[in-house]
C-alpha atoms as a PDB file:
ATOM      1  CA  UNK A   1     119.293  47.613 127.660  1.00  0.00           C
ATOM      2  CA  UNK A   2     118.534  51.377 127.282  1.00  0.00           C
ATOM      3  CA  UNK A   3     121.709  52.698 128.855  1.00  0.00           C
ATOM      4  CA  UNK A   4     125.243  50.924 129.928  1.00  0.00           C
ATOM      5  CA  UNK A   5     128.885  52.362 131.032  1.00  0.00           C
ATOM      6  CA  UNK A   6     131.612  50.376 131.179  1.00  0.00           C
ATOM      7  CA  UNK A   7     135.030  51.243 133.084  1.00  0.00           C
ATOM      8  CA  UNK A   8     134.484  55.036 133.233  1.00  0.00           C
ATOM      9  CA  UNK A   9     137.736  57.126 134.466  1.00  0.00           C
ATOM     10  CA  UNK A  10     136.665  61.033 135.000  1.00  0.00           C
ATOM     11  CA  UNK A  11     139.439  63.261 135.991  1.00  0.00           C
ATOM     12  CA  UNK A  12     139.571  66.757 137.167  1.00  0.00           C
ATOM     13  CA  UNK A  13     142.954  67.985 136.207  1.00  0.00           C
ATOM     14  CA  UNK A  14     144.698  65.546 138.016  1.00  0.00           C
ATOM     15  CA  UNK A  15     142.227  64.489 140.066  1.00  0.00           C
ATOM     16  CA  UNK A  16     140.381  61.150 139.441  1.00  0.00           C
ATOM     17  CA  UNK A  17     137.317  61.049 140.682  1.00  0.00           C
ATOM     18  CA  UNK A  18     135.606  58.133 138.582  1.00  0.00           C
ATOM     19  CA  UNK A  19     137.325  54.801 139.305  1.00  0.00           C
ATOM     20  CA  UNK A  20     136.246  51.743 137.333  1.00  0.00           C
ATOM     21  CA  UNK A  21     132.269  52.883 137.338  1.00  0.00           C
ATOM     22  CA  UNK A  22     129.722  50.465 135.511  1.00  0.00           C
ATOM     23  CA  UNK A  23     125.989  50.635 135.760  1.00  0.00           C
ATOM     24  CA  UNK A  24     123.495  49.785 133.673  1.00  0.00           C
ATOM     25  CA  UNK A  25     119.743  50.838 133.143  1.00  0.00           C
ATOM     26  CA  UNK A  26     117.000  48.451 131.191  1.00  0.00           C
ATOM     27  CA  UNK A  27     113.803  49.947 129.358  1.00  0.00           C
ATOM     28  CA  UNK A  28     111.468  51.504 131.808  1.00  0.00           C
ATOM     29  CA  UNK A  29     113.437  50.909 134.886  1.00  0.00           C
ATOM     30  CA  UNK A  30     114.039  53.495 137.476  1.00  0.00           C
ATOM     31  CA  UNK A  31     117.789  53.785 139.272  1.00  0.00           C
ATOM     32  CA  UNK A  32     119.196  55.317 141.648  1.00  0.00           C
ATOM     33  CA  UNK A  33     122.957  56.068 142.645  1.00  0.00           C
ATOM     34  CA  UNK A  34     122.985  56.953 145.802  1.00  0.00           C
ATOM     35  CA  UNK A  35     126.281  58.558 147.868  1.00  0.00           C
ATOM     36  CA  UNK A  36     127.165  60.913 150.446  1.00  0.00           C
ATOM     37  CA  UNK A  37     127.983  64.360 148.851  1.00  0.00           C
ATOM     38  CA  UNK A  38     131.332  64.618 147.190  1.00  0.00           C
ATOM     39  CA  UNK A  39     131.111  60.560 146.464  1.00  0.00           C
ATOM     40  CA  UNK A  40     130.717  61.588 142.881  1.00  0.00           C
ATOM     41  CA  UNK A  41     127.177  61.571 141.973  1.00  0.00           C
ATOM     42  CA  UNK A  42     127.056  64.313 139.545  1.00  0.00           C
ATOM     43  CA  UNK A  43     130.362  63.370 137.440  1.00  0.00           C
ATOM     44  CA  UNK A  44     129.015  59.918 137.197  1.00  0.00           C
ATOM     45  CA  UNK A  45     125.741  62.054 135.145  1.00  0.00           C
ATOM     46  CA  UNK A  46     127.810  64.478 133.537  1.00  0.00           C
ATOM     47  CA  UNK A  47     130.076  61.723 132.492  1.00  0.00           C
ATOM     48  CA  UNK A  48     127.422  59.666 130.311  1.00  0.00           C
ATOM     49  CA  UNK A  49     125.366  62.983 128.892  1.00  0.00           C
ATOM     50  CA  UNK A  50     129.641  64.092 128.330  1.00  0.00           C
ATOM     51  CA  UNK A  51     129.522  67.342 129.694  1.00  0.00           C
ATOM     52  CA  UNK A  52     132.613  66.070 131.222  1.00  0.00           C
ATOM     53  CA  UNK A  53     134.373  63.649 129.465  1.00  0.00           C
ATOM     54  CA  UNK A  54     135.983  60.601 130.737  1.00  0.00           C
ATOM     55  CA  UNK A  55     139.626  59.721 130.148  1.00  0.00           C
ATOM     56  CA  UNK A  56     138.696  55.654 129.414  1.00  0.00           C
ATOM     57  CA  UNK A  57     135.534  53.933 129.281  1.00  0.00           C
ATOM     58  CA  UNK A  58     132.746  53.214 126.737  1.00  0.00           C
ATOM     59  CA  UNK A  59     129.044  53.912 127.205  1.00  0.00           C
ATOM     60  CA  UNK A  60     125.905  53.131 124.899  1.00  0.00           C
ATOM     61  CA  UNK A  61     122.542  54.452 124.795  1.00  0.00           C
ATOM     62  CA  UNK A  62     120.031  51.743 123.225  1.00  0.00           C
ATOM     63  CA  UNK A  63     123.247  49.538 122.332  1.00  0.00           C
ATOM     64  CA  UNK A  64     124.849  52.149 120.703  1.00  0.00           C
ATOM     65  CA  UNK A  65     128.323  53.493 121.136  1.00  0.00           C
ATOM     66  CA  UNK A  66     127.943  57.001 122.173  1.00  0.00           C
ATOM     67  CA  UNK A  67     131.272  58.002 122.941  1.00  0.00           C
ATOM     68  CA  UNK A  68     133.081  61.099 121.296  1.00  0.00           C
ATOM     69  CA  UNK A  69     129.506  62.369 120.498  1.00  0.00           C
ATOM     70  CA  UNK A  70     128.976  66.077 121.768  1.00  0.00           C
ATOM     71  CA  UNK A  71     125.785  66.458 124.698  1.00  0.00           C
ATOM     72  CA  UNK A  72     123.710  68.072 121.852  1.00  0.00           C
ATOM     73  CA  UNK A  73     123.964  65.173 119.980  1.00  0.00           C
ATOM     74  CA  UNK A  74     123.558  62.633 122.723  1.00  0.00           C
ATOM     75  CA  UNK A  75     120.338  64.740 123.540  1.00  0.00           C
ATOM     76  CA  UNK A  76     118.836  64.044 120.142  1.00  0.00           C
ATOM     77  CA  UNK A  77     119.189  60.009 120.116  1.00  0.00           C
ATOM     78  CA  UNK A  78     116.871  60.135 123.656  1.00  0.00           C
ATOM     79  CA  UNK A  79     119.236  60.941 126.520  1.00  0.00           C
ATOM     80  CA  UNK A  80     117.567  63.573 128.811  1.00  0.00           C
ATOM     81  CA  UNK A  81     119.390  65.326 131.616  1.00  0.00           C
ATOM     82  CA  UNK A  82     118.254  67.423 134.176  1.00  0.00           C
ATOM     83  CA  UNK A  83     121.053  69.544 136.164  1.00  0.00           C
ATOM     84  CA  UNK A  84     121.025  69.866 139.900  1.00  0.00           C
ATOM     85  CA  UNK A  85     121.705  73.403 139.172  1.00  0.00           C
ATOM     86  CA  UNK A  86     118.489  73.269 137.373  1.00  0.00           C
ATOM     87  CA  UNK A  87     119.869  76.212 134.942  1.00  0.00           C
ATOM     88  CA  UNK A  88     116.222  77.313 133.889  1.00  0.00           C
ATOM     89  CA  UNK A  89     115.963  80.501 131.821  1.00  0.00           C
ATOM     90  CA  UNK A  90     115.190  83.094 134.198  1.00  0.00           C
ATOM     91  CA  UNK A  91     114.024  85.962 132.001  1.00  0.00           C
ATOM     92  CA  UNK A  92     112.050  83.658 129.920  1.00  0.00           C
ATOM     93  CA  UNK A  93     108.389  82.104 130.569  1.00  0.00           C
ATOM     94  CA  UNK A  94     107.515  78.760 131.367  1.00  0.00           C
ATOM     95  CA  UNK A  95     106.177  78.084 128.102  1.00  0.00           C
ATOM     96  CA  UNK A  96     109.415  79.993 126.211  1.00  0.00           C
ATOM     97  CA  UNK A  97     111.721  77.541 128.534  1.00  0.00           C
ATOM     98  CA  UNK A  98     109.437  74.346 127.106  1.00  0.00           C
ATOM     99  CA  UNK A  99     110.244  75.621 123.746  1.00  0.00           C
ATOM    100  CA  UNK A 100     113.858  75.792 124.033  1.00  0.00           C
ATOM    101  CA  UNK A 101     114.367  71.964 125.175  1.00  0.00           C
ATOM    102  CA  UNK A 102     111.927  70.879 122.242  1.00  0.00           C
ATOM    103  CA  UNK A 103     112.780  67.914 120.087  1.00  0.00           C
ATOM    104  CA  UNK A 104     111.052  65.959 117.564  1.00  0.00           C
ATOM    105  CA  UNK A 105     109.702  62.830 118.909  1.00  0.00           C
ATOM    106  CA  UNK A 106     111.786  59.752 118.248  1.00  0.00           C
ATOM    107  CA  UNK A 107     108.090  57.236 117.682  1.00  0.00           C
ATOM    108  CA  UNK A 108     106.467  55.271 120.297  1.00  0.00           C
ATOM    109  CA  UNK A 109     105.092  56.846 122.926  1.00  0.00           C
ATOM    110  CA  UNK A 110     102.915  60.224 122.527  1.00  0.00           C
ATOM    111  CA  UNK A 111     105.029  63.452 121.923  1.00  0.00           C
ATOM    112  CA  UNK A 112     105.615  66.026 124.995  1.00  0.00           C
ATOM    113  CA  UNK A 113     103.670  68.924 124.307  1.00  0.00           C
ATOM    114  CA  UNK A 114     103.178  72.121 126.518  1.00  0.00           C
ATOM    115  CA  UNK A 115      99.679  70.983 127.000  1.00  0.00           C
ATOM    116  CA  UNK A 116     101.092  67.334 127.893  1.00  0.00           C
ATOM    117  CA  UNK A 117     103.334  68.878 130.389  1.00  0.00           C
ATOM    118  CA  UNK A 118     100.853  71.441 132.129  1.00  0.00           C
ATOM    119  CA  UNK A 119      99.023  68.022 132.703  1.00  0.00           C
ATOM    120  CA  UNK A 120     101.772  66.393 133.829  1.00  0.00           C
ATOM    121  CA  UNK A 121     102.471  69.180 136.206  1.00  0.00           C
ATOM    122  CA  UNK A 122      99.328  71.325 137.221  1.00  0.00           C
ATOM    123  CA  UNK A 123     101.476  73.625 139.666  1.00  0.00           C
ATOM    124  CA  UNK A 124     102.617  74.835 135.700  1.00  0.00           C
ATOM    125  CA  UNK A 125      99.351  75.920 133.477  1.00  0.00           C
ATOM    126  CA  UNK A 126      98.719  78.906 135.763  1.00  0.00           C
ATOM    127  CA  UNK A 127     102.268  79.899 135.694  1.00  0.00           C
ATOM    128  CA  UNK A 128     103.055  79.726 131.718  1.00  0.00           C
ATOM    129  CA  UNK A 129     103.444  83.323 130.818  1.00  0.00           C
ATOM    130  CA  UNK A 130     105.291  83.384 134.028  1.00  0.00           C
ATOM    131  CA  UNK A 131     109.383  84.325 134.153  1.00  0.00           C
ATOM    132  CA  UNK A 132     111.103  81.679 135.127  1.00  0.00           C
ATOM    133  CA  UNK A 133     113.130  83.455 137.732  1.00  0.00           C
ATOM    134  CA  UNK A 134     109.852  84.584 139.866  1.00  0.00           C
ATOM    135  CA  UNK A 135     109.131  81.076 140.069  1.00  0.00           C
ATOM    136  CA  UNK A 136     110.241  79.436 143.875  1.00  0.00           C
ATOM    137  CA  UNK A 137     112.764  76.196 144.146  1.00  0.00           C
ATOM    138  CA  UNK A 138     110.060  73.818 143.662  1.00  0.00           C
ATOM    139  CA  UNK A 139     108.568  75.167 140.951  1.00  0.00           C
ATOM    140  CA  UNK A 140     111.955  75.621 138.742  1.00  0.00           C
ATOM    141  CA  UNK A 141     112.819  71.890 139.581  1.00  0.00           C
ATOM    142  CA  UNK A 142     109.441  70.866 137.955  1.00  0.00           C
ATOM    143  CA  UNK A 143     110.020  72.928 134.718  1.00  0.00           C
ATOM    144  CA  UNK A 144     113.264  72.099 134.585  1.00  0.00           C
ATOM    145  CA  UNK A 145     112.444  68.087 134.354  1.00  0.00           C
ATOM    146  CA  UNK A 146     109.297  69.625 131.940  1.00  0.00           C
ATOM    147  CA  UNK A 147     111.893  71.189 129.579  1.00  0.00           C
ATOM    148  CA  UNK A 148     113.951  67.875 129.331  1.00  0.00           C
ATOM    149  CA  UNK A 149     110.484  66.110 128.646  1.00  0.00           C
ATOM    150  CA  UNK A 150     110.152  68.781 125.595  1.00  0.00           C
ATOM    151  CA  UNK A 151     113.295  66.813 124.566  1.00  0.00           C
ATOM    152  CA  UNK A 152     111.097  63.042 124.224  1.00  0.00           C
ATOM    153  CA  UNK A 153     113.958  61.458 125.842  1.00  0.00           C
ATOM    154  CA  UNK A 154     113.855  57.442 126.479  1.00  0.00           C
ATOM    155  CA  UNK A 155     116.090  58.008 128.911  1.00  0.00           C
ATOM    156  CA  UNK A 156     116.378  60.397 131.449  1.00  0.00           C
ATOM    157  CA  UNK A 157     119.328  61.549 134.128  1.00  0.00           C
ATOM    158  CA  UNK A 158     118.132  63.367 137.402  1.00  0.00           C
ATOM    159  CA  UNK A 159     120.431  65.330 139.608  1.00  0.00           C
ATOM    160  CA  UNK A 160     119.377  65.336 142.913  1.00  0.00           C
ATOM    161  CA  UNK A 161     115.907  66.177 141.961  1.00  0.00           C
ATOM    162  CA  UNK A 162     114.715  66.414 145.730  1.00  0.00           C
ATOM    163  CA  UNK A 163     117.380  68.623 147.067  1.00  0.00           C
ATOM    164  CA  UNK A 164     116.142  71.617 148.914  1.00  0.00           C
ATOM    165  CA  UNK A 165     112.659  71.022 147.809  1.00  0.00           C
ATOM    166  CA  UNK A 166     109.510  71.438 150.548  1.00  0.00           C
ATOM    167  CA  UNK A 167     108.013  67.872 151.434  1.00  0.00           C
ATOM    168  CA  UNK A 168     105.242  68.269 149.471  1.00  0.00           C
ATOM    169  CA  UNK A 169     107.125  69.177 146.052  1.00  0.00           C
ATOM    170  CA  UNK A 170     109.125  66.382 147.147  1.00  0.00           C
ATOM    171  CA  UNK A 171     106.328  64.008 147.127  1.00  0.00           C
ATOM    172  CA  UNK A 172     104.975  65.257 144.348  1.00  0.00           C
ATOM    173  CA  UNK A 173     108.811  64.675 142.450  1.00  0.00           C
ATOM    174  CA  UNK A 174     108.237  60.958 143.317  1.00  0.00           C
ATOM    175  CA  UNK A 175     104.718  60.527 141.838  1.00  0.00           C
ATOM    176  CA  UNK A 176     106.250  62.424 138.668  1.00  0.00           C
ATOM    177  CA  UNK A 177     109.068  59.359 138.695  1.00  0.00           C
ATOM    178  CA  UNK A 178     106.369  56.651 138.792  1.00  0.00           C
ATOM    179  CA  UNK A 179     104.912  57.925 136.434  1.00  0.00           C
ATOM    180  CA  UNK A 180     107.580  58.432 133.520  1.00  0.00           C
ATOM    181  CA  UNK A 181     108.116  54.754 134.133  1.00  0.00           C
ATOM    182  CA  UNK A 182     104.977  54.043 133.592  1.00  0.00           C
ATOM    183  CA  UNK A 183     105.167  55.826 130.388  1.00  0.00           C
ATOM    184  CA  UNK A 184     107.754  53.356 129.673  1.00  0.00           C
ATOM    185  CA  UNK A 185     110.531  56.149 130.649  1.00  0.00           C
ATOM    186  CA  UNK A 186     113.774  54.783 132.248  1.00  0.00           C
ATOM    187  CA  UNK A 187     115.193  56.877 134.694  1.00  0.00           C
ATOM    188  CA  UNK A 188     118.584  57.159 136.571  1.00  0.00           C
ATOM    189  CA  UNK A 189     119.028  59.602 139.235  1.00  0.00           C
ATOM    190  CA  UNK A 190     121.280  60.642 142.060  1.00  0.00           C
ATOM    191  CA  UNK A 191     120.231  60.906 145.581  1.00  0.00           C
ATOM    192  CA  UNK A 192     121.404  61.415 148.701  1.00  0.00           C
ATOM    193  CA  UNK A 193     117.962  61.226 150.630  1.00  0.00           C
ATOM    194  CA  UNK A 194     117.330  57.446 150.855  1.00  0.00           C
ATOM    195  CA  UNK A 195     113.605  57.770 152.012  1.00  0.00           C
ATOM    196  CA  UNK A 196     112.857  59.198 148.079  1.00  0.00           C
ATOM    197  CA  UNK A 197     115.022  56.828 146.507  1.00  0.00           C
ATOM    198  CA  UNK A 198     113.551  53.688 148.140  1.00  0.00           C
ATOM    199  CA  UNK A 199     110.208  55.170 146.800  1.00  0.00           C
ATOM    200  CA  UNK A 200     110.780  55.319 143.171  1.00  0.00           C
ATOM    201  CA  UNK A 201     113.554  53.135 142.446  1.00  0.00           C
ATOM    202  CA  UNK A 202     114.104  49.242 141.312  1.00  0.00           C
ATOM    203  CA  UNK A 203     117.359  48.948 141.696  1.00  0.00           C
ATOM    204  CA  UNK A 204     120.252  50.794 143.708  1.00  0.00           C
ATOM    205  CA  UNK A 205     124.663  51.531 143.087  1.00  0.00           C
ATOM    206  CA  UNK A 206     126.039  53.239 145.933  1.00  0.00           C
ATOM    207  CA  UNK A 207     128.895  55.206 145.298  1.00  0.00           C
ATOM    208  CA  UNK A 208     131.985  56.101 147.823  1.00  0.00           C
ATOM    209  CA  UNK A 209     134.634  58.139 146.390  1.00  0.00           C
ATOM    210  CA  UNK A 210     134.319  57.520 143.032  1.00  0.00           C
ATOM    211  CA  UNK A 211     133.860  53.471 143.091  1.00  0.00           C
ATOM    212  CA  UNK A 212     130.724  51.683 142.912  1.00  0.00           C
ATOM    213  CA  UNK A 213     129.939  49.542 146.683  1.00  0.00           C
ATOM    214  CA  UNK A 214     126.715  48.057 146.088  1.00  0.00           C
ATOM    215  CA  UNK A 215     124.811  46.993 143.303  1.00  0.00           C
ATOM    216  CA  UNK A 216     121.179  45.510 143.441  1.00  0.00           C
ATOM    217  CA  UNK A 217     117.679  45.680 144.362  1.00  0.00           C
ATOM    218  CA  UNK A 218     116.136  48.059 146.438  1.00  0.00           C
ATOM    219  CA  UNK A 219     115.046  45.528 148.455  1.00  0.00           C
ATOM    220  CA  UNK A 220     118.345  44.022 149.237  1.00  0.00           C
ATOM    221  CA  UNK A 221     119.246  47.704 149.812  1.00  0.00           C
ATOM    222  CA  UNK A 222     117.101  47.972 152.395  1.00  0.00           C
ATOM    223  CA  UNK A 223     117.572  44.227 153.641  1.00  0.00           C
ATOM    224  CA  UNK A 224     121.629  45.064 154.482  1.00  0.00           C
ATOM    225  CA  UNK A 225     121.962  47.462 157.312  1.00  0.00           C
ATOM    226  CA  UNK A 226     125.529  47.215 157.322  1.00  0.00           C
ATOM    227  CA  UNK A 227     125.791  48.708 153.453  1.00  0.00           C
ATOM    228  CA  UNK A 228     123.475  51.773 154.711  1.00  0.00           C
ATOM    229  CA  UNK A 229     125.447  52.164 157.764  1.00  0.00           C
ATOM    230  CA  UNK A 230     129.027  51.537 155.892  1.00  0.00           C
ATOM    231  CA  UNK A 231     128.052  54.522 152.896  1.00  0.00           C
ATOM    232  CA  UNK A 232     125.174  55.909 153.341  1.00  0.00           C
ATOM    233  CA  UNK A 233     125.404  57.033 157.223  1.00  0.00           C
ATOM    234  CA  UNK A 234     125.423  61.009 158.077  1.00  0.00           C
END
């Protein structure tokens, strides 16, 4: 198992807005946590990378207790995360913003490099002395996910990485997916649009204000109309 919470509690002040939550994500598996906005997506990430930090629950990355450790150091034993706010560096270049998120590779698979990622991403090379900020939507979502590649995560946690994008970028996000798991890369990311996630994912948790609903296969996702209609419904 490359990443597993167990009975995660997230509060905002008073608030609770993580009730019970357990997931789990195996070695080169892509999931996806899907919700209506406000279910609690995003606290569910910034819970396990600890950005916010639960009141009760235990998580491990690669069977290993990772709670009380500060993001930084999560980061460094393989856990990736890429913001919805995407948080690039505007006045630096795309090849300055690679070279913040860089990390020594952890053995295994082939190090990210700058000329990995401009491979990985064409839309990129031309751009690399580029700033960041005169870069469009699209374009800062890619280097954003390239700068948490710098990082030679195992594991990696996408926010909403199709919101607002162009349906091309959008496609060309899902491609990007399949192919970090076929690097071996396991991948859990929150969506709202359904059509992406039933394109990239194995398996599916749907969340509804702050508990998990469904658990299992993105085929028995798609085989119960009355879960999609129940939580996922506009």
């Amino acid at each position: 198992m490359m990443l597993r919470a167990e009975g995660l509690d997230t509060y905002y002040g008073r608030a609770q807005i993580l009730h019970d939550i357990a997931l789990e994500v195996d070695a080169g598996e892509v999931v996806v946590l899907l919700g209506r906005n406000g279910a609690g997506k995003s606290t569910t990430l910034k819970s396990l990378i600890r950005l916010v930090e639960p009141a009760r629950g235990k998580i491990w990355l690669r069977d290993r207790p990772i709670d009380g450790l500060m993001p930084f150091q999560i980061a460094r034993l393989g856990l990736g995360y890429v913001p919805e706010e995407r948080r690039i560096f505007a006045d630096l270049t795309v090849e300055e913003n690679l070279e913040v998120g860089r990390l020594a590779p952890r053995g295994g698979r082939p190090p990210w490099t700058p000329e990995r990622i401009f491979a990985f991403f064409p839309n990129l090379a031309p751009m690399r002395k580029r700033r960041a900020g005169r870069m469009s939507g699209g374009e800062q979502q890619m280097l954003t996910i390239a700068r948490t590649l710098m990082g030679n995560p195992d594991c990696v946690l996408l926010d909403e990485p199709s919101e607002g994008l162009a349906p091309v970028i959008v496609d060309r996000m899902a491609a990007a997916i399949r192919e970090l798991k076929a690097d071996g890369l396991s991948v859990l990311l929150s969506e709202q649009n359904l059509h992406f996630a039933m394109a990239v994912a194995d398996r599916a948790y749907i969340i509804e204000k702050g508990q998990i609903r469904f658990a299992g296969t993105v085929a028995e996702l798609n085989a119960d109309e009355d879960v999609r209609k129940a939580y996922l419904a506009v």
